[in-house]
Protein backbone atom coordinates (compact mmCIF):
# COMPACT_ATOMS: atom_id res chain seq x y z
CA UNK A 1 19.29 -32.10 8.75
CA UNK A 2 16.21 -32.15 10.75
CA UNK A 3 13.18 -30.07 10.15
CA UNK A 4 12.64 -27.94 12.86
CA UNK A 5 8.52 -28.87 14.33
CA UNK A 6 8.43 -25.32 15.73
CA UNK A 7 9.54 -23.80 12.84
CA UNK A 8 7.34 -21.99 10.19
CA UNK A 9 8.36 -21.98 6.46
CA UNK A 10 7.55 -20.10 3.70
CA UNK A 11 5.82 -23.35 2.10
CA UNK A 12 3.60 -24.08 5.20
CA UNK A 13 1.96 -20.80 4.62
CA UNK A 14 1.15 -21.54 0.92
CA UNK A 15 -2.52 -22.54 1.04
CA UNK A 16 -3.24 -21.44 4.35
CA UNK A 17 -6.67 -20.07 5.09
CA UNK A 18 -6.27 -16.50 7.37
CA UNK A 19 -8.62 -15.17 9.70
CA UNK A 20 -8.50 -12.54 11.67
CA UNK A 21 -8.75 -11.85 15.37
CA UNK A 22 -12.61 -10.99 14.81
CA UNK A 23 -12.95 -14.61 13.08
CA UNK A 24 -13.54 -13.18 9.95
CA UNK A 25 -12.18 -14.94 6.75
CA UNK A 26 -9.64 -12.81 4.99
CA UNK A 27 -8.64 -15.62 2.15
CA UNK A 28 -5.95 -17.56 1.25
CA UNK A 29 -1.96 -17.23 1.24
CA UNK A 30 -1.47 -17.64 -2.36
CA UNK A 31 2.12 -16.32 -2.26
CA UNK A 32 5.31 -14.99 0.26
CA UNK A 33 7.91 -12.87 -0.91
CA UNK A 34 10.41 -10.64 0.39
CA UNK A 35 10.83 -6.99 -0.21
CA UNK A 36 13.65 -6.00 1.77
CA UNK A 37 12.38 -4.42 5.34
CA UNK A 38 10.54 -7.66 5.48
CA UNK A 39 8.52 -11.02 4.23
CA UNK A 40 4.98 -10.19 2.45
CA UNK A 41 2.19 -12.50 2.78
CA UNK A 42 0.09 -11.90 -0.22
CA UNK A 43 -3.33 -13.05 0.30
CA UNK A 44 -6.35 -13.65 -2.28
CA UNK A 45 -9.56 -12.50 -1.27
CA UNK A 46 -12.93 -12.59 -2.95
CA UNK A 47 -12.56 -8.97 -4.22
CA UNK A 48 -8.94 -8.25 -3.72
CA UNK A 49 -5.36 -9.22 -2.20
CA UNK A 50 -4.26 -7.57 0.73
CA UNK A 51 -0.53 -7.48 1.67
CA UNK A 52 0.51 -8.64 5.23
CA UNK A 53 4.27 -8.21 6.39
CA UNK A 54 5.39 -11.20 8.48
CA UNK A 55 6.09 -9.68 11.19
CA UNK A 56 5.25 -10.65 15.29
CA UNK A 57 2.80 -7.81 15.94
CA UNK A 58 0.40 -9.22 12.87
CA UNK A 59 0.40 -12.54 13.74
CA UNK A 60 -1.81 -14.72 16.52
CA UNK A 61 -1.12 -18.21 15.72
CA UNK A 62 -0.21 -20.46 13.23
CA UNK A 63 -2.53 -24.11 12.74
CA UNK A 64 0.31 -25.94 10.69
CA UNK A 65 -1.54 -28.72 10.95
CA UNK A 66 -5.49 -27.82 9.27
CA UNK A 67 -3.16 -24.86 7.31
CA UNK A 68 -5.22 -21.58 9.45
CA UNK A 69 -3.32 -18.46 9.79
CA UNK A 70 -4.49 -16.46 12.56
CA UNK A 71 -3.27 -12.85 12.15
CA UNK A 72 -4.51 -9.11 14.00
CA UNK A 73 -5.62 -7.67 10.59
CA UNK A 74 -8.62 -5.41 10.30
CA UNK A 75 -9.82 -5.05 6.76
């Protein structure tokens, strides 16, 4: 089976840096996890994690290739 190019997996995110729609560095996916409604993106900031669901409305765009999550997150 092929790997899908369009296709995001839980593993791509792993690592990713995520900014936000105002540029501003939230941190890094450390983990993704699923808690029934819908996937989690937990990411590690310099103070804290915040908790993202993976859902359209939170996310901009996805750089597979230099690993930058763009998401519409204020924090």
């Amino acid at each position: 089976m092929q790997k899908d190019e369009e296709a995001i997996y839980w593993n791509d995110l792993l690592g990713c840096e995520v900014v936000n729609d105002s540029e501003i560095m939230l941190g890094t996916v450390y983990k993704v996890d699923n808690h029934g409604a819908s996937d989690l993106i937990f990411i590690k900031t310099d103070n804290d994690d915040i908790i993202i669901p993976l859902e359209d409305i939170f996310l901009i765009d996805f750089d597979k290739h230099n690993k930058i999550l763009r998401v519409d997150w204020d924090i």
